[in-house]
PDB file of N, CA and C in Angstrom:
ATOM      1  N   UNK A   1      -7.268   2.761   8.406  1.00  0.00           N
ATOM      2  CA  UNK A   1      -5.924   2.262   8.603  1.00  0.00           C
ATOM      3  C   UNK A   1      -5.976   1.147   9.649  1.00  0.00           C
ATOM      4  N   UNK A   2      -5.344  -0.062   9.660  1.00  0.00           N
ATOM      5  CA  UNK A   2      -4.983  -1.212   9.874  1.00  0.00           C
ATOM      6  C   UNK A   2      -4.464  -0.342  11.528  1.00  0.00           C
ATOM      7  N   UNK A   3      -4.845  -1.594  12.384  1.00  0.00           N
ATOM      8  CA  UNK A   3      -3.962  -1.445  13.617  1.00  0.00           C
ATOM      9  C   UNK A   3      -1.851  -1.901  13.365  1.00  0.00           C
ATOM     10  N   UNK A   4      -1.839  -2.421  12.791  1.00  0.00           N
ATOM     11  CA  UNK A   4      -0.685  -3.015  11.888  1.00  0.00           C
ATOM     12  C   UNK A   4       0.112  -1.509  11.054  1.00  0.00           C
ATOM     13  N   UNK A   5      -0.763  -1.142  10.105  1.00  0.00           N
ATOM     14  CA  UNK A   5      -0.012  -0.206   9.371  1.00  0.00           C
ATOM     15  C   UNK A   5       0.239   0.858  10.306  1.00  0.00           C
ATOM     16  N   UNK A   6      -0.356   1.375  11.182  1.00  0.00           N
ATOM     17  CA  UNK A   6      -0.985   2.505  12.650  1.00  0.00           C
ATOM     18  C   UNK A   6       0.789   1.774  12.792  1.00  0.00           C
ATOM     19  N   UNK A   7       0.948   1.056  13.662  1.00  0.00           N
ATOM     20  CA  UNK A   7       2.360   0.217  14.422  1.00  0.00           C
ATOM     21  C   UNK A   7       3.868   0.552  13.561  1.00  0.00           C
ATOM     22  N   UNK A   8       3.111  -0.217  12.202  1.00  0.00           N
ATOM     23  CA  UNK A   8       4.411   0.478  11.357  1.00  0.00           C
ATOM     24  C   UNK A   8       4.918   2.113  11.022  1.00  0.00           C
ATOM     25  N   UNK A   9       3.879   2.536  10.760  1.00  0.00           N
ATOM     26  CA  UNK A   9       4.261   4.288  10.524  1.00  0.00           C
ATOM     27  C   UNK A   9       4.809   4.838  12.398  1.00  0.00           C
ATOM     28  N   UNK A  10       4.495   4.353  13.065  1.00  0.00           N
ATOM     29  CA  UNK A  10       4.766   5.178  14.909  1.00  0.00           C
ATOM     30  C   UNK A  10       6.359   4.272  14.456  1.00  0.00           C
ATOM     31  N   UNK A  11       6.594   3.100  14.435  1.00  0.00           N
ATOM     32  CA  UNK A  11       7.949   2.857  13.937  1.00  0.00           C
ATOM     33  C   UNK A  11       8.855   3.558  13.811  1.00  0.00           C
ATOM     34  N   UNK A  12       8.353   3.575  12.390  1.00  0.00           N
ATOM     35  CA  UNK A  12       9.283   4.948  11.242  1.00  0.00           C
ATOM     36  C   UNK A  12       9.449   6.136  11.291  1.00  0.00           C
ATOM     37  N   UNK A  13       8.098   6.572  12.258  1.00  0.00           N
ATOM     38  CA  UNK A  13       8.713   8.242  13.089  1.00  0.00           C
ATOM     39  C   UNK A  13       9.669   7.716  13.998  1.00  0.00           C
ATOM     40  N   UNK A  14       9.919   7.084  15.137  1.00  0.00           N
ATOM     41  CA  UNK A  14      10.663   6.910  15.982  1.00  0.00           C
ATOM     42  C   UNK A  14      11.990   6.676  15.416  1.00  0.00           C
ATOM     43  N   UNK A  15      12.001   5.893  14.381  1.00  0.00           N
ATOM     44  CA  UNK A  15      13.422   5.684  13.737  1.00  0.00           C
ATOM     45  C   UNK A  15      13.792   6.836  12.702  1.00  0.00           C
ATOM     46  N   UNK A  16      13.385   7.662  12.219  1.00  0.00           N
ATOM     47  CA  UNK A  16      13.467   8.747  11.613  1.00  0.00           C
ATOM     48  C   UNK A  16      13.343  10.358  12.755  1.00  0.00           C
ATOM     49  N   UNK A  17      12.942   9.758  13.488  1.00  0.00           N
ATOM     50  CA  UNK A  17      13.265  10.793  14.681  1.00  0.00           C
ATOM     51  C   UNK A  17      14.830  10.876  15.186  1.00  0.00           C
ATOM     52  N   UNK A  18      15.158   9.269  15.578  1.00  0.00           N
ATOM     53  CA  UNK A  18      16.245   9.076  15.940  1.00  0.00           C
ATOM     54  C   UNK A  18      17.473   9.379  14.633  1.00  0.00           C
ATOM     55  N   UNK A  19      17.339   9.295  13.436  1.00  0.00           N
ATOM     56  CA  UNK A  19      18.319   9.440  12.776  1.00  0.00           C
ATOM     57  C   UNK A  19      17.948  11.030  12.139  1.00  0.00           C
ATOM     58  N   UNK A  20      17.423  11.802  12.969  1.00  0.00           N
ATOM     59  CA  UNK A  20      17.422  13.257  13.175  1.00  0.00           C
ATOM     60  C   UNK A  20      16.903  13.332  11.454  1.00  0.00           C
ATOM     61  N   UNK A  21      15.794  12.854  11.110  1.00  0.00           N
ATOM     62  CA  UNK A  21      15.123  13.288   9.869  1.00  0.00           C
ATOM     63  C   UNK A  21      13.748  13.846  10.044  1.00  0.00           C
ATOM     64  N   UNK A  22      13.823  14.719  10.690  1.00  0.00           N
ATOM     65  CA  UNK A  22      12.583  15.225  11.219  1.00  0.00           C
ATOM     66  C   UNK A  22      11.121  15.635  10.302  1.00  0.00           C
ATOM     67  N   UNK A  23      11.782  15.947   9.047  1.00  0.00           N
ATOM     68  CA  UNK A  23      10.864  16.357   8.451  1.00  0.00           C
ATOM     69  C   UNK A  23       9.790  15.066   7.829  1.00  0.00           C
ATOM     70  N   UNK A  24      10.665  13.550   7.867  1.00  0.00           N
ATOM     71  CA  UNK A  24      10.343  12.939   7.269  1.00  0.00           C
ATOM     72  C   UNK A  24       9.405  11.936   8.495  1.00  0.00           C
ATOM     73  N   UNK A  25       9.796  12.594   9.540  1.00  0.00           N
ATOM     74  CA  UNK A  25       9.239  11.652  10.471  1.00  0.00           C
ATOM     75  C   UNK A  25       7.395  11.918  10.917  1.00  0.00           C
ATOM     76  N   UNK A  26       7.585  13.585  10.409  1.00  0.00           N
ATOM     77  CA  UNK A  26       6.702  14.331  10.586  1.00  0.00           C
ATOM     78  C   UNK A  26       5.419  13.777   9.391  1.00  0.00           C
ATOM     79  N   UNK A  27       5.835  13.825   8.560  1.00  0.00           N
ATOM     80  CA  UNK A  27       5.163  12.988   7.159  1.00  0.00           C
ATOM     81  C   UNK A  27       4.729  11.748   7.779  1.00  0.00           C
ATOM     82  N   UNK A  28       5.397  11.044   8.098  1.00  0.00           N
ATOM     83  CA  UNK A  28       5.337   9.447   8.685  1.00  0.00           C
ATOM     84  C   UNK A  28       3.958   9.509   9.366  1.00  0.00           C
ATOM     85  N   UNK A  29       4.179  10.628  10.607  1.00  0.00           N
ATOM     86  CA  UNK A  29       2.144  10.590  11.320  1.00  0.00           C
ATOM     87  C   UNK A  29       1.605  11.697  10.712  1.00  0.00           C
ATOM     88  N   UNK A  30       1.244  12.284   9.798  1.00  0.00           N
ATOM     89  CA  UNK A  30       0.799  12.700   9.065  1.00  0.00           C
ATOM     90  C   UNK A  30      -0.449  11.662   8.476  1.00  0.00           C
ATOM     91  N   UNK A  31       0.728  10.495   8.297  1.00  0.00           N
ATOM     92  CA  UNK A  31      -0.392   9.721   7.128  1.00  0.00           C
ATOM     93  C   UNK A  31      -1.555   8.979   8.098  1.00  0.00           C
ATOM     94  N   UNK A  32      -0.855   9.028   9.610  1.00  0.00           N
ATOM     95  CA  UNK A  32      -1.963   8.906  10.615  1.00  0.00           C
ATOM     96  C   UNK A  32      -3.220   9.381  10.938  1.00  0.00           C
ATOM     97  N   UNK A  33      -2.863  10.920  11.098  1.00  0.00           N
ATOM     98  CA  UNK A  33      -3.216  12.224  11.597  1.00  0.00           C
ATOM     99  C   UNK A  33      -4.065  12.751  10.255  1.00  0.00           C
ATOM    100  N   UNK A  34      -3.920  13.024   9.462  1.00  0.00           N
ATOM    101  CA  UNK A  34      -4.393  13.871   8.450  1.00  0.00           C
ATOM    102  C   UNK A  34      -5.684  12.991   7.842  1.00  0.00           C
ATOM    103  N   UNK A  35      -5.798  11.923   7.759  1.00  0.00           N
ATOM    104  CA  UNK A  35      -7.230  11.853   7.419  1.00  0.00           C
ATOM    105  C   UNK A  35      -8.562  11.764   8.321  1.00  0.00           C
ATOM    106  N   UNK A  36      -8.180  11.702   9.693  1.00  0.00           N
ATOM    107  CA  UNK A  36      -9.099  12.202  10.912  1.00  0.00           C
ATOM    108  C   UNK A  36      -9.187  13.438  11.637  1.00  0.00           C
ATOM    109  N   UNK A  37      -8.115  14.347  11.047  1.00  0.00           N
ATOM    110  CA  UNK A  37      -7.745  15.309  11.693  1.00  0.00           C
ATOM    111  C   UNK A  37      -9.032  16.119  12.124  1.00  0.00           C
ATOM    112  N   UNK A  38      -9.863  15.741  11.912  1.00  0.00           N
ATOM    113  CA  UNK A  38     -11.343  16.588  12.290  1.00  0.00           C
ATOM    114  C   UNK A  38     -12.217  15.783  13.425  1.00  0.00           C
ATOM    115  N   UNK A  39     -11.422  14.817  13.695  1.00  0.00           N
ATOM    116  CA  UNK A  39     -12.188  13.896  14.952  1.00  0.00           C
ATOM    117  C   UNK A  39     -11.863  14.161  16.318  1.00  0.00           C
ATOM    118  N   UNK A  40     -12.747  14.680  16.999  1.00  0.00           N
ATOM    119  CA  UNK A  40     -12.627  14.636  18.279  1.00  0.00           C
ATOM    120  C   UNK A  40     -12.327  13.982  19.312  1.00  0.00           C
ATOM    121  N   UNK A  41     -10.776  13.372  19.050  1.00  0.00           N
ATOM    122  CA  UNK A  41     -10.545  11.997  19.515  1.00  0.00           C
ATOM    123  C   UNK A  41      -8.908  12.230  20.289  1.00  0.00           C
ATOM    124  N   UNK A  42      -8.762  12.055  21.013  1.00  0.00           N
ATOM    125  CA  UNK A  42      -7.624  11.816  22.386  1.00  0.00           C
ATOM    126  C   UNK A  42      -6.193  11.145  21.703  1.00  0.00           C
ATOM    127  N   UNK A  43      -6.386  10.397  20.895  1.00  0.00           N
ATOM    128  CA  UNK A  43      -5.352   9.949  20.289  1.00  0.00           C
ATOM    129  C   UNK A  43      -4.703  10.117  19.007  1.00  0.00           C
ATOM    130  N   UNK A  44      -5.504  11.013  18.248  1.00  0.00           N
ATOM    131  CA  UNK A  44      -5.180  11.761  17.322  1.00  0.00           C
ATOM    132  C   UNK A  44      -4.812  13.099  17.724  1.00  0.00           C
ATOM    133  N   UNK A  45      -5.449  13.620  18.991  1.00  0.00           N
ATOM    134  CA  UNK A  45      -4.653  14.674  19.304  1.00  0.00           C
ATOM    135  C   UNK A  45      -3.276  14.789  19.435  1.00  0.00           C
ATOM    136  N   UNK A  46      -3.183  13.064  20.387  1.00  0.00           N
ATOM    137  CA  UNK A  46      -1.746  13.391  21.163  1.00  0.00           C
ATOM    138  C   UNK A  46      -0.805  12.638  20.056  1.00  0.00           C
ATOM    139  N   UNK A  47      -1.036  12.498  18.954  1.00  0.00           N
ATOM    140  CA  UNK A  47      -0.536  12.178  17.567  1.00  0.00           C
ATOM    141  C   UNK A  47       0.011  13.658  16.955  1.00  0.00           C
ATOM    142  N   UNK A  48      -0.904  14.838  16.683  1.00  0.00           N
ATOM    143  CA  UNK A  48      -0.853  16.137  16.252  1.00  0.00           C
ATOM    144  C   UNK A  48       0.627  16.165  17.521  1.00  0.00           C
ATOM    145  N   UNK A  49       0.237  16.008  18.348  1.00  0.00           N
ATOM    146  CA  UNK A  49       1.402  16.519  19.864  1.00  0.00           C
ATOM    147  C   UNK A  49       2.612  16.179  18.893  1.00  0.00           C
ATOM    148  N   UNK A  50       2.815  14.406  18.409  1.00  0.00           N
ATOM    149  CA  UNK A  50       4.172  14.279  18.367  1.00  0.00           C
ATOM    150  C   UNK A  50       4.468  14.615  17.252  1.00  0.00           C
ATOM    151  N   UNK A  51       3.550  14.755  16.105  1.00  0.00           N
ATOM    152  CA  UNK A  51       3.773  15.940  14.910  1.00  0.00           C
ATOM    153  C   UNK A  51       4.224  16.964  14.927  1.00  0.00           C
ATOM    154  N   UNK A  52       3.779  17.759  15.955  1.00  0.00           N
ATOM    155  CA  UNK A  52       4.885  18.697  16.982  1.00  0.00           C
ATOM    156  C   UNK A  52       5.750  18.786  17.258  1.00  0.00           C
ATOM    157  N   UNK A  53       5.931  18.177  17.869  1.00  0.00           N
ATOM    158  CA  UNK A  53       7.501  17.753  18.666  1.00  0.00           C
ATOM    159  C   UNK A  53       8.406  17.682  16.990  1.00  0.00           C
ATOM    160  N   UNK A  54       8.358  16.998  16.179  1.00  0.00           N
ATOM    161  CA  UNK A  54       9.075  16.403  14.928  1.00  0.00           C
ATOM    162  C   UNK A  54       9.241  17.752  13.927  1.00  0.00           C
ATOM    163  N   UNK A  55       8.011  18.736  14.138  1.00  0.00           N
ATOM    164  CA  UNK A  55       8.566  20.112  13.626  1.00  0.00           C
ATOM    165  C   UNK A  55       9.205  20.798  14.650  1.00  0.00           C
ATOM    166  N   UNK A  56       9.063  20.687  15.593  1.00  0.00           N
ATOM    167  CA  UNK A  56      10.052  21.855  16.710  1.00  0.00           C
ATOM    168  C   UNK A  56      10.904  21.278  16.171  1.00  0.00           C
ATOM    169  N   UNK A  57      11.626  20.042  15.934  1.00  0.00           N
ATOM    170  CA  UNK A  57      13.320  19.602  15.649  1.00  0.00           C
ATOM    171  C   UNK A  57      13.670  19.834  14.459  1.00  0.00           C
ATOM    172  N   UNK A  58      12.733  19.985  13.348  1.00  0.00           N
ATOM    173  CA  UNK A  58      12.748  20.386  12.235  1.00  0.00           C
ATOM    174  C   UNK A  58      13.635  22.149  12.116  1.00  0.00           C
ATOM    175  N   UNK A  59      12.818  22.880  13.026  1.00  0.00           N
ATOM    176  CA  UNK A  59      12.745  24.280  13.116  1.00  0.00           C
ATOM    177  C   UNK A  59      14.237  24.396  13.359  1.00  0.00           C
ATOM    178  N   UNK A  60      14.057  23.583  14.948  1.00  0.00           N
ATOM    179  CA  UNK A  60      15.783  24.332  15.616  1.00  0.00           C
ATOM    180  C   UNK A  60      16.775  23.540  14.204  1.00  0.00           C
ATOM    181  N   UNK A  61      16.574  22.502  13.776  1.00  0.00           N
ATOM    182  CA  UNK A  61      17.794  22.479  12.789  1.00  0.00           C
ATOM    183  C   UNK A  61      17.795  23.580  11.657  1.00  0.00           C
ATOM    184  N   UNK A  62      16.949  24.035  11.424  1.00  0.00           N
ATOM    185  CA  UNK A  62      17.314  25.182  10.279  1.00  0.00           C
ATOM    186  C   UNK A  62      17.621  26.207  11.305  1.00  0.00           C
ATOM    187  N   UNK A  63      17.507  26.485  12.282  1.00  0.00           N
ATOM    188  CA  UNK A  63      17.782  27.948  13.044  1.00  0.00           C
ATOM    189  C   UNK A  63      16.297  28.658  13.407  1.00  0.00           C
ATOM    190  N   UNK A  64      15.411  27.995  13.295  1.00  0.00           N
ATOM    191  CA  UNK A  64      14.438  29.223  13.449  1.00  0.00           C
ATOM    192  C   UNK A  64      13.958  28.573  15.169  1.00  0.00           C
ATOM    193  N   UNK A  65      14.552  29.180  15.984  1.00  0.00           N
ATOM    194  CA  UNK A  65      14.175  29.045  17.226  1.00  0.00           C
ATOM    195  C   UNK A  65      13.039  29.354  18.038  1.00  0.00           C
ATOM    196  N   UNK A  66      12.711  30.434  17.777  1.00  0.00           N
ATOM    197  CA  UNK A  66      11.772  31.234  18.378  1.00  0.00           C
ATOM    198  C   UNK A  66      10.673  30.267  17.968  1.00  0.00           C
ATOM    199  N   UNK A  67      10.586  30.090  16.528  1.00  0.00           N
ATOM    200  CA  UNK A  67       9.011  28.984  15.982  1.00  0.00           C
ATOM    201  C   UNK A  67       9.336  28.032  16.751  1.00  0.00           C
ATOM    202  N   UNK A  68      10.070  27.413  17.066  1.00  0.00           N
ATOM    203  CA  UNK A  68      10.311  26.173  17.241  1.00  0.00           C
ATOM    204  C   UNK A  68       9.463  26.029  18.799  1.00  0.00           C
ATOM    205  N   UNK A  69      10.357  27.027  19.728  1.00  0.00           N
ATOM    206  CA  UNK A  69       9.640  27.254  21.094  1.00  0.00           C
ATOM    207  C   UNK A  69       8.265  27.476  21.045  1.00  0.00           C
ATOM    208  N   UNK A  70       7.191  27.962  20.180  1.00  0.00           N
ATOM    209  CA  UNK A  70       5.829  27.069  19.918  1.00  0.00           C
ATOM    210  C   UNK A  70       5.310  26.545  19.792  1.00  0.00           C
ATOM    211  N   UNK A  71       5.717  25.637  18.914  1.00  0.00           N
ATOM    212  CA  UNK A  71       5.343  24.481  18.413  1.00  0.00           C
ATOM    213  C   UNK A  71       6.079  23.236  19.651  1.00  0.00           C
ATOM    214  N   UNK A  72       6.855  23.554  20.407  1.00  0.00           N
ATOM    215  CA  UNK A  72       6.962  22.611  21.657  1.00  0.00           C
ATOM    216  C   UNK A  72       6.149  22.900  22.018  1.00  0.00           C
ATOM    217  N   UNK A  73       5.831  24.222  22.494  1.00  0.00           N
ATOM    218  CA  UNK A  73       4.716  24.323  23.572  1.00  0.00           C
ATOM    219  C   UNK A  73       3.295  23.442  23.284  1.00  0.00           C
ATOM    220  N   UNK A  74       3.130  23.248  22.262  1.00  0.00           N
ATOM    221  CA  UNK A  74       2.286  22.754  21.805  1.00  0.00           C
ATOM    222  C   UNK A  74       2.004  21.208  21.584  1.00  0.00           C
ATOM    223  N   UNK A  75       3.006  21.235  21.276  1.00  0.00           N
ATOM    224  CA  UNK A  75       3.529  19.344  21.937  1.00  0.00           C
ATOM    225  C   UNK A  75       3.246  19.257  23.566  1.00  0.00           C
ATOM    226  N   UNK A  76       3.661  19.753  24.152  1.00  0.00           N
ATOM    227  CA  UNK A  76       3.078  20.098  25.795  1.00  0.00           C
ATOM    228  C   UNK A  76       2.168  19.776  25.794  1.00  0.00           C
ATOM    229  N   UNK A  77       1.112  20.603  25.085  1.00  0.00           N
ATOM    230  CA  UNK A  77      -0.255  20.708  25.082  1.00  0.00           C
ATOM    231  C   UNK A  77      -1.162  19.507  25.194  1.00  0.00           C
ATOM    232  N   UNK A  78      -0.374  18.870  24.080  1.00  0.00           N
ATOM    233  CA  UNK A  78      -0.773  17.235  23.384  1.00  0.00           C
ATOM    234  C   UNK A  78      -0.123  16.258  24.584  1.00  0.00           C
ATOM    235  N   UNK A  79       0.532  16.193  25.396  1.00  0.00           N
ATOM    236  CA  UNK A  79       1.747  15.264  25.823  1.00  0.00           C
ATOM    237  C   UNK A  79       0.225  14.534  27.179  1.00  0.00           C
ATOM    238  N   UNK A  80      -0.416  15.347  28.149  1.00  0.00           N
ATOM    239  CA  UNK A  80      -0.833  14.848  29.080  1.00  0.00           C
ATOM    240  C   UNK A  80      -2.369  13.916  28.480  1.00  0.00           C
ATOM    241  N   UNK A  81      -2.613  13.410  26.930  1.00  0.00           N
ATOM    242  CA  UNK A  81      -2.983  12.736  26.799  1.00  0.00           C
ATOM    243  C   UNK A  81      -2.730  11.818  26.649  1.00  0.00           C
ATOM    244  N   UNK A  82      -1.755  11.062  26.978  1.00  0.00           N
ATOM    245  CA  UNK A  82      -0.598   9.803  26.993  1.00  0.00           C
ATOM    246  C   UNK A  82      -1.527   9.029  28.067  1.00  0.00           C
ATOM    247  N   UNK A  83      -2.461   9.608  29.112  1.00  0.00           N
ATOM    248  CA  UNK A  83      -3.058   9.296  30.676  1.00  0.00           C
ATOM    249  C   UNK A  83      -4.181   9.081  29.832  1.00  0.00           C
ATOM    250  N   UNK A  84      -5.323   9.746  29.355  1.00  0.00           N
ATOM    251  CA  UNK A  84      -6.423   9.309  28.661  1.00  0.00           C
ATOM    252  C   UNK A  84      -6.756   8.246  27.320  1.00  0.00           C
ATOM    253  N   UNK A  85      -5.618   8.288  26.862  1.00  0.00           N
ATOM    254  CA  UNK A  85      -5.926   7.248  25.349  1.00  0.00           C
ATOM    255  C   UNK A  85      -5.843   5.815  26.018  1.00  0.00           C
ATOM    256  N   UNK A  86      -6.765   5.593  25.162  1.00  0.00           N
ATOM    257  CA  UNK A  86      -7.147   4.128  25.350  1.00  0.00           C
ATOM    258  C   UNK A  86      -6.175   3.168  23.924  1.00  0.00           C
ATOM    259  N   UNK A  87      -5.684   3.030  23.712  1.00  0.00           N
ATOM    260  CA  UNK A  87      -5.090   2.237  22.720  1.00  0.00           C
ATOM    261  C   UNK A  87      -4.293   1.245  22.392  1.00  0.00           C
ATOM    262  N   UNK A  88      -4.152   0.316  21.894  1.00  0.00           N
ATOM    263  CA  UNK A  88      -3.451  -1.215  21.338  1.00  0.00           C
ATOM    264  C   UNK A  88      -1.491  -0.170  21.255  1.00  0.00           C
ATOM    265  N   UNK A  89      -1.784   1.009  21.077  1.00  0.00           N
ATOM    266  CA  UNK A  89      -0.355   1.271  20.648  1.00  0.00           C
ATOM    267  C   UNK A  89       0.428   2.250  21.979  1.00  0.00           C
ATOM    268  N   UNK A  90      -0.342   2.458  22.954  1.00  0.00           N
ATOM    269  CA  UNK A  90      -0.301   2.878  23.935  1.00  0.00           C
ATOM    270  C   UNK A  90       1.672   2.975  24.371  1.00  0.00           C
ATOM    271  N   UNK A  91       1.840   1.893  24.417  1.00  0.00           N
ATOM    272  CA  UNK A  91       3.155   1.558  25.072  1.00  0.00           C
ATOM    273  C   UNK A  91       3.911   2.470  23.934  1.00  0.00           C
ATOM    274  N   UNK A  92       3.651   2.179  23.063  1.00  0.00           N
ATOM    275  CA  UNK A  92       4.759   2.661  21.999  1.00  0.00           C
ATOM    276  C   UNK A  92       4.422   4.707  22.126  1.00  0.00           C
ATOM    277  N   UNK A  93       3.167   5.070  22.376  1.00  0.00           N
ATOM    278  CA  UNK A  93       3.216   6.574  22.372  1.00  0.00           C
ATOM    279  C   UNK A  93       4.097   6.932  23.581  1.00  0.00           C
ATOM    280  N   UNK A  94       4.098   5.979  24.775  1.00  0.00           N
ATOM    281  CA  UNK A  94       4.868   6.428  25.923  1.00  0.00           C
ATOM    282  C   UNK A  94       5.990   6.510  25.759  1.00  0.00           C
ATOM    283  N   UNK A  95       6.849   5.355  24.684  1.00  0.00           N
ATOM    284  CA  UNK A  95       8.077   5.503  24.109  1.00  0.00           C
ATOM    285  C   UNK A  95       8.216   6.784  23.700  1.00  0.00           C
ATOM    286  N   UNK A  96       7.567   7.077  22.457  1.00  0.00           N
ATOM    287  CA  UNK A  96       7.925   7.897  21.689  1.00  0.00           C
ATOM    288  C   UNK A  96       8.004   9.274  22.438  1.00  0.00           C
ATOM    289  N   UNK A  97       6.719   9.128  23.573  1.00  0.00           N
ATOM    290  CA  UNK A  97       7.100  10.884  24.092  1.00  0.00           C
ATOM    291  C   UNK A  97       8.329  11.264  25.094  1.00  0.00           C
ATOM    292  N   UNK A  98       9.029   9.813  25.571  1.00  0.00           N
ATOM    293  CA  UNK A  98      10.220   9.671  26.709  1.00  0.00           C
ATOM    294  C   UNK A  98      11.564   9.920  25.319  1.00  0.00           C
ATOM    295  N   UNK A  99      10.760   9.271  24.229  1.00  0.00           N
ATOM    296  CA  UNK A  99      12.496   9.518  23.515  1.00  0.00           C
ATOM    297  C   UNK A  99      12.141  10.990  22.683  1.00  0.00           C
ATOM    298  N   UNK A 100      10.944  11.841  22.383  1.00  0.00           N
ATOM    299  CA  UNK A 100      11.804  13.064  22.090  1.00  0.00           C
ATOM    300  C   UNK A 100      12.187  14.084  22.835  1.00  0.00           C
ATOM    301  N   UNK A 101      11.678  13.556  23.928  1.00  0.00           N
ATOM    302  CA  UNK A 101      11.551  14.586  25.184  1.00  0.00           C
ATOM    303  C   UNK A 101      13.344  14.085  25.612  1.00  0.00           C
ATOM    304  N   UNK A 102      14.223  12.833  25.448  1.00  0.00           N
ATOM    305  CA  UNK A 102      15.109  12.641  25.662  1.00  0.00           C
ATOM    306  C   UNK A 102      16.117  13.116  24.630  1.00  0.00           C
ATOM    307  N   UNK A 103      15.825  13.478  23.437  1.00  0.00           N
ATOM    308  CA  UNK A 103      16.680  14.029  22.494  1.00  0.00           C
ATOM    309  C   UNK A 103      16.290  15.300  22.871  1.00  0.00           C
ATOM    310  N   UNK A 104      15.418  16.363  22.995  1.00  0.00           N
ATOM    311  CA  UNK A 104      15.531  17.648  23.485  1.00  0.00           C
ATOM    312  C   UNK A 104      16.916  17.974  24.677  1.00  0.00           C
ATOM    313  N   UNK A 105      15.804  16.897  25.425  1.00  0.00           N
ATOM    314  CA  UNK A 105      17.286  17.607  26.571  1.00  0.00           C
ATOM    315  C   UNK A 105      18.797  17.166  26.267  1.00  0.00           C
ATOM    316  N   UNK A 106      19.289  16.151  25.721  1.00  0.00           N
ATOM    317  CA  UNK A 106      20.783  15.306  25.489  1.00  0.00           C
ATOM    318  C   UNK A 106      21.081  16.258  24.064  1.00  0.00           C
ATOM    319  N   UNK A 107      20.397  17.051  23.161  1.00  0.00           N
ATOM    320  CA  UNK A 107      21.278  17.607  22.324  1.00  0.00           C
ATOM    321  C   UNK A 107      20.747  19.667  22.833  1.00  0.00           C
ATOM    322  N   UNK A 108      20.582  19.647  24.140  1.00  0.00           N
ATOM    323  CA  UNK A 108      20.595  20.666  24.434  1.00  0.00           C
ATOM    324  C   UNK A 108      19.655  21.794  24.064  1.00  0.00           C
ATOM    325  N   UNK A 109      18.309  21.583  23.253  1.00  0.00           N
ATOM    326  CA  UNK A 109      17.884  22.188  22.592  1.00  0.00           C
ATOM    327  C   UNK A 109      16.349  22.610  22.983  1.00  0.00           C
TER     328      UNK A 109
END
């Protein structure tokens, strides 16, 4: 994958985050995430993180809470590699983890 196409899909989660389509946003780094998912690599982790985050919002909108409070935790998990990745898209993961971490707290959830 293109550093370009990489830019466009972190996009389209962020804007599909924001228009609370979680499931679709989740798909969006998926197409990131899922064909390295076996690489031992810092920025695909903290990719899995915001894959995370996009099912916890998934969860609490159907009601299933309790899952949901895991799968944050787990975004947690992923979040303090934002400090180690080295990457061209860097700025934009810092976005993305200030704005779901800003829709958690502003819709109370």
């Amino acid at each position: 994958m293109t550093v370009l196409e990489q830019d466009r899909l972190l996009d389209k989660f962020t804007r599909e985050i924001s228009e609370e389509r979680f499931y679709d946003a989740h798909e969006s780094l998926e197409a990131i995430w899922f064909p390295r998912r076996f690489e031992d690599d810092n920025e695909i982790k903290l990719i899995k993180g915001f894959i995370n985050a996009a099912v916890y919002f998934e969860l609490i909108k159907k009601g299933r809470r309790a899952c949901g409070k895991k799968v944050w935790q787990n975004y947690l998990k992923y979040r303090p590699l934002l400090y180690k990745v080295d990457s061209p898209h860097l700025n934009k993961y810092h976005y993305i983890a200030r704005h779901v971490e800003s829709i958690k707290i502003t819709k109370h959830i």
